[in-house]
N, C-alpha and C. Protein backbone atom coordinates (compact mmCIF):
# COMPACT_ATOMS: atom_id res chain seq x y z
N UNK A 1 31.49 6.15 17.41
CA UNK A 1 32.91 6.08 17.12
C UNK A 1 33.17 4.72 16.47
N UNK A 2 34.15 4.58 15.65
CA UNK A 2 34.41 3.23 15.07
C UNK A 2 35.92 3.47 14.79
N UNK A 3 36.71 2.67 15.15
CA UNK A 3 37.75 1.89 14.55
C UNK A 3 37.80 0.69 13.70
N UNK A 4 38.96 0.90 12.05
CA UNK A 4 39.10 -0.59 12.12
C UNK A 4 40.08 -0.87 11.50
N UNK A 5 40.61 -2.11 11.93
CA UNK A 5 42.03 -2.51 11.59
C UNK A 5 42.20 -3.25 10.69
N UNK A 6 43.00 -3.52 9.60
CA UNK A 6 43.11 -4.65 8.50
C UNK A 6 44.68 -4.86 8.75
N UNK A 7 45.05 -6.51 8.52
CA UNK A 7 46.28 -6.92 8.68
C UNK A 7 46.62 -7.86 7.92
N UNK A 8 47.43 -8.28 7.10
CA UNK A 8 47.41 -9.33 6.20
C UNK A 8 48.46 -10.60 6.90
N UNK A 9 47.73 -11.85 7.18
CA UNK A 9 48.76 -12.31 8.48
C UNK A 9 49.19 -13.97 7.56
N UNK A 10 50.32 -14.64 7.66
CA UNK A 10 50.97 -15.34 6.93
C UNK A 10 50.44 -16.75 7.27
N UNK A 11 49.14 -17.05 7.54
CA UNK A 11 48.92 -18.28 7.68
C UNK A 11 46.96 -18.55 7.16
N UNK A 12 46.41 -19.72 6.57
CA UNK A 12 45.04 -19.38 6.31
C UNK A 12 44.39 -19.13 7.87
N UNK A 13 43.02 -19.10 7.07
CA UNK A 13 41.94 -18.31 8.10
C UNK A 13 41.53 -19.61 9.27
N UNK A 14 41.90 -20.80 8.87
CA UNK A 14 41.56 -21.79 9.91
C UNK A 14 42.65 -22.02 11.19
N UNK A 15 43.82 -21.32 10.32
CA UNK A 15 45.00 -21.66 11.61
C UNK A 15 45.07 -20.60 11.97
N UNK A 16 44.61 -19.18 12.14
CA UNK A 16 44.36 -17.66 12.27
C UNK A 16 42.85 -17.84 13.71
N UNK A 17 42.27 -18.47 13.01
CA UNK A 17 41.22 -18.16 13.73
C UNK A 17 40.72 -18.54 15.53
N UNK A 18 41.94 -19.82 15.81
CA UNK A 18 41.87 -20.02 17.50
C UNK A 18 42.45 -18.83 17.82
N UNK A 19 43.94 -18.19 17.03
CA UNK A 19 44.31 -17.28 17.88
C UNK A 19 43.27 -15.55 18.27
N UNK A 20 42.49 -15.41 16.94
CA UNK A 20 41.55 -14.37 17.39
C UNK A 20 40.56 -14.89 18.37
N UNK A 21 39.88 -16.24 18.50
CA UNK A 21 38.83 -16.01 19.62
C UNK A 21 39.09 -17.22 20.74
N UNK A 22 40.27 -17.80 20.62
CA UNK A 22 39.94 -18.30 22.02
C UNK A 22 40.68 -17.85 22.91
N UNK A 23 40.78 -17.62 24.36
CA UNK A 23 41.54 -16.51 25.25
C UNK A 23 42.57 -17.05 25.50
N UNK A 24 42.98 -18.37 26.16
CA UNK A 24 44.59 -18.85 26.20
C UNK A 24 45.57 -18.31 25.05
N UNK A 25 44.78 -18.62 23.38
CA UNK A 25 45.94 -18.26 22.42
C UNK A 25 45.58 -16.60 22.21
N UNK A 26 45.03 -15.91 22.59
CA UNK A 26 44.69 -14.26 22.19
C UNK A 26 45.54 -13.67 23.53
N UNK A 27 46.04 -15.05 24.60
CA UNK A 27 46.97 -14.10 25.74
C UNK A 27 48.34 -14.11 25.01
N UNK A 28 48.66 -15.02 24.32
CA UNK A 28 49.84 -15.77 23.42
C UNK A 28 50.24 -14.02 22.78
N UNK A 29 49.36 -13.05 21.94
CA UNK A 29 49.75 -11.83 21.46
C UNK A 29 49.10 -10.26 21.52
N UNK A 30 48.19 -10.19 22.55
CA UNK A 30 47.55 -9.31 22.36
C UNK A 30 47.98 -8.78 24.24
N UNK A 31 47.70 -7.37 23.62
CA UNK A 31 48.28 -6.80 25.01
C UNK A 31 46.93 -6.51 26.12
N UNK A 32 45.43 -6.85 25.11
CA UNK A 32 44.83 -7.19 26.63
C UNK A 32 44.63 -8.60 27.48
N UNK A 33 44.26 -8.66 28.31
CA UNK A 33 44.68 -10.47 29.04
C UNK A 33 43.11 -10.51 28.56
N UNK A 34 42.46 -11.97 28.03
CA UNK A 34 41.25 -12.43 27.94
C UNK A 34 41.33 -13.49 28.99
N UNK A 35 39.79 -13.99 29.60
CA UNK A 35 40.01 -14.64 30.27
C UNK A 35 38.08 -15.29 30.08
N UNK A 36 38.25 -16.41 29.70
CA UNK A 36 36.42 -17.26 29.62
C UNK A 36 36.22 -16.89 31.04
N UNK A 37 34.81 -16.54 31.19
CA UNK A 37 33.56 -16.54 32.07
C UNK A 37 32.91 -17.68 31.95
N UNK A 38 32.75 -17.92 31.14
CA UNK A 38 31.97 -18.79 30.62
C UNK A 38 31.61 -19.46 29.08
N UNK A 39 31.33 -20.74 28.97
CA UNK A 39 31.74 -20.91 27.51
C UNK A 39 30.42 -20.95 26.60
N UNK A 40 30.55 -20.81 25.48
CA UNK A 40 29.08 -20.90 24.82
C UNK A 40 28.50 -22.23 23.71
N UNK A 41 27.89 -22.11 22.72
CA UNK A 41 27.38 -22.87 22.57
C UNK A 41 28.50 -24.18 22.36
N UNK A 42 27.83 -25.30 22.03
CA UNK A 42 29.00 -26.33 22.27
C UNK A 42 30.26 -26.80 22.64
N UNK A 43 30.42 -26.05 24.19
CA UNK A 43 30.89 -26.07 25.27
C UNK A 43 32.15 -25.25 25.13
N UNK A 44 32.08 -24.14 23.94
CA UNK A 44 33.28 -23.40 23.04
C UNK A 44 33.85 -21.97 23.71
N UNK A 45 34.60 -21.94 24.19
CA UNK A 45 35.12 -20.90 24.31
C UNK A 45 34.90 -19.66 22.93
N UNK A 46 34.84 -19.96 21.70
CA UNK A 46 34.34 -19.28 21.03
C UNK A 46 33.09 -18.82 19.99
N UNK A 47 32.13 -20.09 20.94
CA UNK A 47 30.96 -20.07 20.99
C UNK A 47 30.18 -19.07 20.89
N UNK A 48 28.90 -19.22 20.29
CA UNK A 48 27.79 -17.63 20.91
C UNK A 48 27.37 -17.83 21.82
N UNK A 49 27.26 -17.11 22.36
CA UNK A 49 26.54 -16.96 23.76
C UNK A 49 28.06 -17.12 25.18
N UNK A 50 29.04 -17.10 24.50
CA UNK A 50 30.32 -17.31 25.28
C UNK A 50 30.79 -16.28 26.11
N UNK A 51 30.78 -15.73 27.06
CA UNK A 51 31.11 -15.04 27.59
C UNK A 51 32.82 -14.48 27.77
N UNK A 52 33.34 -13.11 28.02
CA UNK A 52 35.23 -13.51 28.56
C UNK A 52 34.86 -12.02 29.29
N UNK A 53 35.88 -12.10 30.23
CA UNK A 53 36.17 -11.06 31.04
C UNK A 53 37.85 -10.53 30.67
N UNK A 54 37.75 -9.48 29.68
CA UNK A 54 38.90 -8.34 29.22
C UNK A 54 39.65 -7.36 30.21
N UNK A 55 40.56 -7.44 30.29
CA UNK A 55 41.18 -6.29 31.00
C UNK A 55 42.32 -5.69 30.31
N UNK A 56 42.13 -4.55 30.14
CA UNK A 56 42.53 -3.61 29.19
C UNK A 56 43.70 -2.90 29.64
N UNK A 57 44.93 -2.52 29.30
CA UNK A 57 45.62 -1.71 30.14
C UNK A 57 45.88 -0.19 29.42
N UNK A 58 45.34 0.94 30.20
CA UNK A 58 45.02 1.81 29.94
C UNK A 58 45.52 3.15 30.53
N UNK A 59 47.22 3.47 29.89
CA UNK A 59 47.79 5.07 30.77
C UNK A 59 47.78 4.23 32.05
N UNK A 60 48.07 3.14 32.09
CA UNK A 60 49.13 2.34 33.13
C UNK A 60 47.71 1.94 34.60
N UNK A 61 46.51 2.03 33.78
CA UNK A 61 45.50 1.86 34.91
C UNK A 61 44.96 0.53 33.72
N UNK A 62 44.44 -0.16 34.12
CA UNK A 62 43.48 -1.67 34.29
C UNK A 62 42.28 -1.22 34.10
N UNK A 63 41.34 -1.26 33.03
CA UNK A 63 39.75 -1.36 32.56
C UNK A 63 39.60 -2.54 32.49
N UNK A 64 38.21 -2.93 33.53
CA UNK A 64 37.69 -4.56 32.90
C UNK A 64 36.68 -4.07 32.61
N UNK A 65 36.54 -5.20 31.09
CA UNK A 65 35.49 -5.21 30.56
C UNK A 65 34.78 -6.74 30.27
N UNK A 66 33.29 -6.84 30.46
CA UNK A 66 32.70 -7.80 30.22
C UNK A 66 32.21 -7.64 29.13
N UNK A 67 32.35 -9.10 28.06
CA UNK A 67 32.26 -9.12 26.70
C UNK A 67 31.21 -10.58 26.62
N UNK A 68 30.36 -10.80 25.50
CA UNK A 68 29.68 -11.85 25.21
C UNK A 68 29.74 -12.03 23.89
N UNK A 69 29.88 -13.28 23.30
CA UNK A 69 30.42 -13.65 21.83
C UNK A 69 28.79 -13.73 21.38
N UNK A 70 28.34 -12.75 20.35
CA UNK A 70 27.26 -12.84 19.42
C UNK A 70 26.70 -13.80 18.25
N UNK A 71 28.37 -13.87 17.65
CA UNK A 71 27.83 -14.65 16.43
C UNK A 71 29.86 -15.72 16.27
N UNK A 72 29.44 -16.74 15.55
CA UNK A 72 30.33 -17.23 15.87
C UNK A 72 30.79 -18.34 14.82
N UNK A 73 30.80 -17.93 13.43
CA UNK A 73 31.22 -18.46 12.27
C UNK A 73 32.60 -19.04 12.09
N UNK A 74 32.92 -20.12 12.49
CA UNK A 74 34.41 -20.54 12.60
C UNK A 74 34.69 -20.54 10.74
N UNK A 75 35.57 -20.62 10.21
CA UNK A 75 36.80 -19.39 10.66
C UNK A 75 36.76 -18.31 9.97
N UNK A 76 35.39 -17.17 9.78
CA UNK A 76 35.37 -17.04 9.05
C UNK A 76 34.31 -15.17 9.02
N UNK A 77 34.11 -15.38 10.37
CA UNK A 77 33.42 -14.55 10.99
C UNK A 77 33.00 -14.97 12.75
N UNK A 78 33.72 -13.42 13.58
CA UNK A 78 32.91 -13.39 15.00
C UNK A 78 32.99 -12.10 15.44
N UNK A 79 31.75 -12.36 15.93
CA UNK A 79 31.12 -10.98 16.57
C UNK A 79 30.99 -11.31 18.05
N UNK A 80 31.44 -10.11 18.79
CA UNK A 80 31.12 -9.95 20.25
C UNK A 80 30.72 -8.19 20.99
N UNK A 81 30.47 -8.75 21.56
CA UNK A 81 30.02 -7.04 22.37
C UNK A 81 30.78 -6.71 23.38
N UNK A 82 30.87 -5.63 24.04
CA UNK A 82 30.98 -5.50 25.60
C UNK A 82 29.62 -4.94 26.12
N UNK A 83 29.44 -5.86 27.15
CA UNK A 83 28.06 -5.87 27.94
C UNK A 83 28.13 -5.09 29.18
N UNK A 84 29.64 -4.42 29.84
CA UNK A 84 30.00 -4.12 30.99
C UNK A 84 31.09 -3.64 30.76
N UNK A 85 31.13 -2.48 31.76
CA UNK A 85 32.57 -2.14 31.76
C UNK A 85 33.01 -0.77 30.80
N UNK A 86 34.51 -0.46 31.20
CA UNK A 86 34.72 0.72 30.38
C UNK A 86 34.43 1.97 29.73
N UNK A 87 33.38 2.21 30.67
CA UNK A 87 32.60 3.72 30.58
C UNK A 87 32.12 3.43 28.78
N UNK A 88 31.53 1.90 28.16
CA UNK A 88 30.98 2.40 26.80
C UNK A 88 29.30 1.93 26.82
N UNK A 89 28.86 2.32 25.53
CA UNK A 89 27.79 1.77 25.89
C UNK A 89 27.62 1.51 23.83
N UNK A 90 26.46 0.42 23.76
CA UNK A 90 26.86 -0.16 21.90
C UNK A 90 27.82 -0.27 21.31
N UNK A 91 28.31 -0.61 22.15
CA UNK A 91 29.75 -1.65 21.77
C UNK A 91 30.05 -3.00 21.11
N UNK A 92 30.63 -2.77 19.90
CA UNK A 92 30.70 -4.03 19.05
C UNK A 92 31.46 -4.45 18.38
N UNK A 93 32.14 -5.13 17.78
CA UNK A 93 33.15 -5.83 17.59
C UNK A 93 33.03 -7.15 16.70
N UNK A 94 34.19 -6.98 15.31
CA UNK A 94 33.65 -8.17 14.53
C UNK A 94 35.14 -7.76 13.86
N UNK A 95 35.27 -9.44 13.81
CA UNK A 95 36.34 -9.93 12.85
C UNK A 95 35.68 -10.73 11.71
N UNK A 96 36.75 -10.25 10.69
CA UNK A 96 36.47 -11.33 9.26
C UNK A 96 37.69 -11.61 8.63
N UNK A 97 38.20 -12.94 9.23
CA UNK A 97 39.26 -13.11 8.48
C UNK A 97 38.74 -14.12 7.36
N UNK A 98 40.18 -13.22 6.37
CA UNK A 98 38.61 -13.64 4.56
C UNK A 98 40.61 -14.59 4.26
N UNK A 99 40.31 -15.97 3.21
CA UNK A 99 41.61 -16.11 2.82
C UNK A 99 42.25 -15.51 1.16
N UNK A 100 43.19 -15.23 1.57
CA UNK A 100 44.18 -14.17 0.55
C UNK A 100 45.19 -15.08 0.52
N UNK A 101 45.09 -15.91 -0.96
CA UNK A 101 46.49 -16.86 -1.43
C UNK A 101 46.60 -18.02 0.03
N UNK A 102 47.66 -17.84 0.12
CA UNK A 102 48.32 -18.99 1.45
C UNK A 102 47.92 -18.50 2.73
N UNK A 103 47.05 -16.95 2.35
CA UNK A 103 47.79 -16.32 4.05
C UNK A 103 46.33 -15.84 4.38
N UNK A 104 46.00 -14.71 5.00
CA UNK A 104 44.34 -14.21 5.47
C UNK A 104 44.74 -12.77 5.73
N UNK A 105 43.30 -12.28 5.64
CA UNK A 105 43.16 -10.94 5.13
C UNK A 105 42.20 -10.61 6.75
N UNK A 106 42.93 -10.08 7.74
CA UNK A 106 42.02 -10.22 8.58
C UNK A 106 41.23 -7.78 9.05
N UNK A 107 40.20 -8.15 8.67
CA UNK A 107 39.36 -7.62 8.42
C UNK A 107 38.86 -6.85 10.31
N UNK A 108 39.30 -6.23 11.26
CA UNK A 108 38.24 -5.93 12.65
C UNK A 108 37.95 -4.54 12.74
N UNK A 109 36.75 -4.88 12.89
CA UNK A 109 35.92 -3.64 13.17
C UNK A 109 35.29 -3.40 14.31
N UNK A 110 35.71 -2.09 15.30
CA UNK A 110 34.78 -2.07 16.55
C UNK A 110 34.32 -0.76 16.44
N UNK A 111 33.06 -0.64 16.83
CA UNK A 111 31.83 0.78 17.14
C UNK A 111 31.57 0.39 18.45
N UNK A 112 31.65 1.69 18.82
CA UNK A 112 31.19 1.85 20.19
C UNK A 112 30.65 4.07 20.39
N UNK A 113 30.30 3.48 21.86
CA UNK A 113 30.03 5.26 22.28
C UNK A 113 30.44 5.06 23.34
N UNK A 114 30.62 6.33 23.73
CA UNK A 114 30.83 6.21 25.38
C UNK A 114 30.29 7.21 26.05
N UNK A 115 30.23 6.94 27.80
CA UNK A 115 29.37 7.69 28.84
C UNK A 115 29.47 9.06 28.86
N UNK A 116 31.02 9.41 28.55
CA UNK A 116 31.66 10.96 28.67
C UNK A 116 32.12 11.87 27.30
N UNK A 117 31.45 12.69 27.00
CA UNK A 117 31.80 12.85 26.26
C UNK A 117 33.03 13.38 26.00
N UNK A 118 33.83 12.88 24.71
CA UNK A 118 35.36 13.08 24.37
C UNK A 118 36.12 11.72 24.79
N UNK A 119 35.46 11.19 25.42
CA UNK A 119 36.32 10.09 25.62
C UNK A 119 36.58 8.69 24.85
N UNK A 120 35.54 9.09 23.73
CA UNK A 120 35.81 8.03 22.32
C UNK A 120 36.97 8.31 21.91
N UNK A 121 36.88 9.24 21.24
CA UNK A 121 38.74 10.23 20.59
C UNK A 121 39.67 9.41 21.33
N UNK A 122 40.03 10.10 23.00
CA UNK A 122 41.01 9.61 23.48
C UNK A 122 41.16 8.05 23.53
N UNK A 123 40.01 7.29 23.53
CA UNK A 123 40.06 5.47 23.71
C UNK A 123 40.41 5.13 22.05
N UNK A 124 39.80 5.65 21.22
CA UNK A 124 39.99 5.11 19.95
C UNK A 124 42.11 5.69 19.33
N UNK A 125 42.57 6.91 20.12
CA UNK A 125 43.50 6.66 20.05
C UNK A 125 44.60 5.81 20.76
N UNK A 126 44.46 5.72 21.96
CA UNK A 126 44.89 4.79 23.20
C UNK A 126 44.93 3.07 22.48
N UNK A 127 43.67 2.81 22.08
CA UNK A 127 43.38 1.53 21.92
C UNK A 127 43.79 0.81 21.02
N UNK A 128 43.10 2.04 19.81
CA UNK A 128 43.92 1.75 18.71
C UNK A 128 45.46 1.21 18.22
N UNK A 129 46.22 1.92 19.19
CA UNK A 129 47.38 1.97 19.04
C UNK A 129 48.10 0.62 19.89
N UNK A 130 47.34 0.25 20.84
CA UNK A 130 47.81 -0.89 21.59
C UNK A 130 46.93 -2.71 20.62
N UNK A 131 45.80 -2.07 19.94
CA UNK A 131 45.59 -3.23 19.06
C UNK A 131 46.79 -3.14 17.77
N UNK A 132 46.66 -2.12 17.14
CA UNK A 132 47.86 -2.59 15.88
C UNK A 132 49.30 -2.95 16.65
N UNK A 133 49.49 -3.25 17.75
CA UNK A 133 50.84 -2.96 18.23
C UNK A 133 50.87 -5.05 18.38
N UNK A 134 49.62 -5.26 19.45
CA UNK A 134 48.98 -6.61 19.23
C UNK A 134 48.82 -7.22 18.20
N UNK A 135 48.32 -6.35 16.86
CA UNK A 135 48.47 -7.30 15.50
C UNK A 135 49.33 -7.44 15.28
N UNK A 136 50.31 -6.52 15.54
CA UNK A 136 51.75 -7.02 14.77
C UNK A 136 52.33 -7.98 15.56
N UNK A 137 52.11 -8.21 17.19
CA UNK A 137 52.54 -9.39 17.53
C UNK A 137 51.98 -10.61 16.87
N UNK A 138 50.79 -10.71 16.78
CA UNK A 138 50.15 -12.08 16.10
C UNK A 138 51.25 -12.26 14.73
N UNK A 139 51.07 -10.91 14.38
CA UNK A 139 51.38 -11.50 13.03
C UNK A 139 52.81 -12.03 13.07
N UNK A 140 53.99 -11.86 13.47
CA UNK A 140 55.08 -12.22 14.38
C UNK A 140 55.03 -13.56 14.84
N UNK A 141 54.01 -13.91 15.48
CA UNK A 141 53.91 -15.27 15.99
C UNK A 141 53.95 -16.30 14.74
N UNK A 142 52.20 -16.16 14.37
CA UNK A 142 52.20 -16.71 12.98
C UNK A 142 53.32 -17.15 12.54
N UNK A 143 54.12 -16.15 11.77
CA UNK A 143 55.48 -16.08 11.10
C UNK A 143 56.24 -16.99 11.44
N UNK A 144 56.65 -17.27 12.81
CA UNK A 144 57.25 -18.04 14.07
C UNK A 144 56.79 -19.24 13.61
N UNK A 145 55.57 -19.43 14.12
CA UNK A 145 55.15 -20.61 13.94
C UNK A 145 55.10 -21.87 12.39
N UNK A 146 54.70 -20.75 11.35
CA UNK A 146 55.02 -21.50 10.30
C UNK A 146 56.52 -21.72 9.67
N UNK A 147 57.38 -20.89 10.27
CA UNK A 147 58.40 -21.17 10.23
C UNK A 147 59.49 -22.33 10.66
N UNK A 148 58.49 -22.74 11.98
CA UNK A 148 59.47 -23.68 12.65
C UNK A 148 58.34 -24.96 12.10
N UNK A 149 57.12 -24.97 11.83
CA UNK A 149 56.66 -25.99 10.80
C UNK A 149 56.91 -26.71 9.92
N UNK A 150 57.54 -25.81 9.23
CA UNK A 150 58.53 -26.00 7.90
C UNK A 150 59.72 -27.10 8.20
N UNK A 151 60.13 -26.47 9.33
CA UNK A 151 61.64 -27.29 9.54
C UNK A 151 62.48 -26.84 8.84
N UNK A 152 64.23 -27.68 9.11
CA UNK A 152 65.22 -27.29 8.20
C UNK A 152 64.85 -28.02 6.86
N UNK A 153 65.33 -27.23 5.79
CA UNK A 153 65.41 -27.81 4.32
C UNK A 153 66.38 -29.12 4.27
N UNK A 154 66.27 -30.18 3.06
CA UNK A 154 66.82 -31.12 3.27
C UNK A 154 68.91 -30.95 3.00
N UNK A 155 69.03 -29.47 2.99
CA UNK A 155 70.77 -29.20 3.04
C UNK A 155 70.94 -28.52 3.97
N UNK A 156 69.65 -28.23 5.04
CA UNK A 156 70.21 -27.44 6.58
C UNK A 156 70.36 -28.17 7.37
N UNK A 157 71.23 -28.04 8.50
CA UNK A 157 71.43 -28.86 9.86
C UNK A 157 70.09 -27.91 10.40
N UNK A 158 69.67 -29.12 11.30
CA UNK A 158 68.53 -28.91 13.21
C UNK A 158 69.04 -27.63 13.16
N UNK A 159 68.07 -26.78 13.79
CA UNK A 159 68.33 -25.71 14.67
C UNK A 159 68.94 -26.07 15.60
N UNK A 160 69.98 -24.88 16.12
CA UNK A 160 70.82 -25.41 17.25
C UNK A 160 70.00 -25.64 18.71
N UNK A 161 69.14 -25.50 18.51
CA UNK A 161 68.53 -26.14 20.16
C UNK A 161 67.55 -27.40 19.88
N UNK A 162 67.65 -27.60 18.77
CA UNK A 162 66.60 -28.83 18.70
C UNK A 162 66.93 -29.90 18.96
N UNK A 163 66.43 -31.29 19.66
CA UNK A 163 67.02 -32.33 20.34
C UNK A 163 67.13 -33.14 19.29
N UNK A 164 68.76 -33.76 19.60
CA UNK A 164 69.17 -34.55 18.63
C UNK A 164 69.22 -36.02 19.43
């Protein structure tokens, strides 16, 4: 089975890329919670060899899944697996966010199988639908964020909550 998602998100691939792999900013928009096990090579949360423990919410029940970061190209490519968990088995997972003008072209692809059969169909629709729901939060954030970067123009007043 394979899913894959493409999203075109409003910021480059270097300010894109903590929020796809490290777990504090991937809790920031994605509707599964990530959480490090353990960190990988140079002491990185999005390291290879990095471990996170996923929990998925699934028809209102909780799948954990154990995941290990494979390959780990900042910002530009990462690959991870699930090693545990979730009734799958060759399970894989890779982002490529490529840059497009000002903004990034982010590129994810996951293959997997699973234990039962029929139960790819139902996960690849389930999942599917709760990751594009997650991209569109990122991409939302992003937006947010470079927005309030910017600041007011030099003929706008502060936002009204900003400390004067």
């Amino acid at each position: 089975m394979k899913m894959c998602f493409e999203r075109s998100l409003p910021a480059r691939p270097d300010v894109v890329w903590p929020h796809l792999t490290w777990p504090d900013r991937m809790n920031e928009w994605s509707e599964a919670r990530v959480e490090l096990v353990s960190a990988g090579e140079g002491g990185r949360a999005d390291g290879a060899g990095a471990t996170r423990r996923v929990t998925v919410p699934v028809l209102g029940l909780r799948s954990r899944l154990l995941e290990v970061v494979e390959e780990s190209l900042p910002p530009s490519r990462f690959v991870y697996r699930v090693t545990a968990g979730g009734g799958l088995s060759r399970h894989r997972g890779r982002m490529d966010p490529e840059p497009v003008g000002g903004g990034t072209r982010l590129v994810w692809e996951v293959a997997y199988r699973t234990y039962v059969p029929g139960l790819g169909l139902l996960m690849k629709w389930l999942v599917g639908r709760s990751v594009r729901r997650s991209l569109a939060a990122l991409e939302r954030l992003l937006h947010r964020q470079a927005t309030a970067a910017e600041g007011p123009g030099p003929n706008q007043p502060p936002h009204p909550t900003a400390a004067t």
